[in-house]
Protein backbone atom coordinates (compact mmCIF):
# COMPACT_ATOMS: atom_id res chain seq x y z
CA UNK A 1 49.16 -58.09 98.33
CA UNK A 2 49.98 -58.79 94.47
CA UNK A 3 49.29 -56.30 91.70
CA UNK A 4 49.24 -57.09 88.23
CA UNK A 5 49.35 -54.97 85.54
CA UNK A 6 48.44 -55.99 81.51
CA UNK A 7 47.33 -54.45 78.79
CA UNK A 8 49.88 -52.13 77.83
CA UNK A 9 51.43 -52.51 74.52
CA UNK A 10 52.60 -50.24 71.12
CA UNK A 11 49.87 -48.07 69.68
CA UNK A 12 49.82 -45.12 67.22
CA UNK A 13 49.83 -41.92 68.28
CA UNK A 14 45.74 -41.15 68.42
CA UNK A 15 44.89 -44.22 69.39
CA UNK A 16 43.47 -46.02 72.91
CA UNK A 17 44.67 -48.63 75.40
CA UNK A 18 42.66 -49.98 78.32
CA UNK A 19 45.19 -50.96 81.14
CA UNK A 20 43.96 -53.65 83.68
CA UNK A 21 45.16 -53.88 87.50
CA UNK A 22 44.48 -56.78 89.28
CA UNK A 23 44.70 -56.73 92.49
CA UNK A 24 45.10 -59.80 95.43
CA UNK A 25 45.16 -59.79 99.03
CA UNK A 26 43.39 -56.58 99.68
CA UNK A 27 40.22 -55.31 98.63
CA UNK A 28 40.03 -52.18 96.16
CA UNK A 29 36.43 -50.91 97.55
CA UNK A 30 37.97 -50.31 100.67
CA UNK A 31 41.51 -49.27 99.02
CA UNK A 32 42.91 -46.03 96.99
CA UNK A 33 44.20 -47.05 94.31
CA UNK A 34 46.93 -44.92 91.96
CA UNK A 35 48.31 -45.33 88.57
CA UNK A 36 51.46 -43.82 88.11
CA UNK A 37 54.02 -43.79 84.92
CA UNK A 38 57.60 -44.00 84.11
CA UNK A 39 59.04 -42.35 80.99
CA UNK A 40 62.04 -43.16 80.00
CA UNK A 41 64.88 -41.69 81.62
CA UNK A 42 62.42 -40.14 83.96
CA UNK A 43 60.89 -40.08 87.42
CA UNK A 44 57.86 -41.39 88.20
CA UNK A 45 54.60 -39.66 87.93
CA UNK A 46 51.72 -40.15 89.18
CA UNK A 47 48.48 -40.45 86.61
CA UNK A 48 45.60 -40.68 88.77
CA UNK A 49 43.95 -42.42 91.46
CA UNK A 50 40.35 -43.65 92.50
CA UNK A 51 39.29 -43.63 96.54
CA UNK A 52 37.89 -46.03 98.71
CA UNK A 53 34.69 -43.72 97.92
CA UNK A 54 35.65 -44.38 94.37
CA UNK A 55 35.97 -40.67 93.88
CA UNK A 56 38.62 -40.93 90.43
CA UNK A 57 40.95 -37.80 90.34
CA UNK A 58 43.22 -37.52 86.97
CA UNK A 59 46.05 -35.00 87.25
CA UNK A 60 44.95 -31.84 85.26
CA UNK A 61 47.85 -32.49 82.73
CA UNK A 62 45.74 -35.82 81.23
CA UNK A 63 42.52 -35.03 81.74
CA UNK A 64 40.00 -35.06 79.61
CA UNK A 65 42.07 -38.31 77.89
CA UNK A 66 42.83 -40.59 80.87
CA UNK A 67 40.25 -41.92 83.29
CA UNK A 68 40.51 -44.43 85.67
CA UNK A 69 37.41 -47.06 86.76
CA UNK A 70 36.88 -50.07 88.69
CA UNK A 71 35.02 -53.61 89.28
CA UNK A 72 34.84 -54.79 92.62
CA UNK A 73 33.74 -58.08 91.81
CA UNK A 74 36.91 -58.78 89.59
CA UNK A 75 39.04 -57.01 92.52
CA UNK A 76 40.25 -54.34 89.31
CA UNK A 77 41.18 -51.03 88.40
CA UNK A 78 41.16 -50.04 84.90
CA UNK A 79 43.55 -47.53 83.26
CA UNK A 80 41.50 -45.92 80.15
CA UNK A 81 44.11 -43.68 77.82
CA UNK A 82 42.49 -42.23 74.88
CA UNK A 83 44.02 -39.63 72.24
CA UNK A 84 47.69 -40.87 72.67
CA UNK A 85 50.56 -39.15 72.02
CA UNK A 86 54.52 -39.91 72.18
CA UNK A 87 55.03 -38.45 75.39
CA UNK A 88 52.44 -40.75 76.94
CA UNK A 89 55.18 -43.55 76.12
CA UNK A 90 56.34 -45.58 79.59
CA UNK A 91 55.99 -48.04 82.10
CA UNK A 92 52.32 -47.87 84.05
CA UNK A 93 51.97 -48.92 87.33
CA UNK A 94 49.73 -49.22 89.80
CA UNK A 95 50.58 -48.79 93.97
CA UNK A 96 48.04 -48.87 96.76
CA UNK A 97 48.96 -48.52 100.63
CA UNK A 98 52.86 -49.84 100.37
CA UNK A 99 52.18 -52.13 96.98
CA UNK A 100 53.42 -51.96 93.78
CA UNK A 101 52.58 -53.93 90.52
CA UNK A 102 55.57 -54.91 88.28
CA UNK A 103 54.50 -52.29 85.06
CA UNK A 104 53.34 -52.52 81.93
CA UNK A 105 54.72 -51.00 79.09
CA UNK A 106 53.14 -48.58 76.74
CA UNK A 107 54.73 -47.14 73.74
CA UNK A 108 52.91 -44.49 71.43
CA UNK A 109 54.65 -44.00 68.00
CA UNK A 110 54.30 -41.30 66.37
């Protein structure tokens, strides 16, 4: 199973960034699949994840600014961040079953 992860880059706080996960060697319409985040010089968090269902859960924290969708036929998961702030500065990841992509980086400057 391979996970990449692109679209993160440097943005201004108030600003959007769409964050792509695509995934190989297992199918997401039959997967969860979770976004988590790394500040810096912090643990890991997790951000959200959509079911097999595709029931899409955002923890409370970013809701109402982060959702998370996904195309079958392109085998991705999309990471949608709206309203950004500093603090929403790290690497974004996304994990299903015992997979893990390689991050992206997103830095929000103020």
């Amino acid at each position: 199973v391979q996970l990449v992860e692109s679209g993160g880059g440097l943005v201004q706080a108030g600003g959007s960034l769409r964050l792509s996960c695509a995934v190989s060697g297992s199918d997401i319409s039959i997967n969860p699949m979770n976004w988590w985040r790394q500040p810096p010089g912090k643990e890991r968090e997790l951000v959200g994840f959509v079911t097999s269902r595709g029931i899409i859960n955002i923890v409370n924290s970013l809701k109402g600014r982060f959702t998370i969708s996904r195309d079958s036929a392109k085998n991705t998961v999309y990471l949608q961040m709206d309203s950004l702030k500093p603090e929403d500065t790290g690497v974004y990841l996304c994990h299903t079953r015992a997979s893990w992509g390689q991050g992206t980086q997103v830095t929000v400057s103020s």
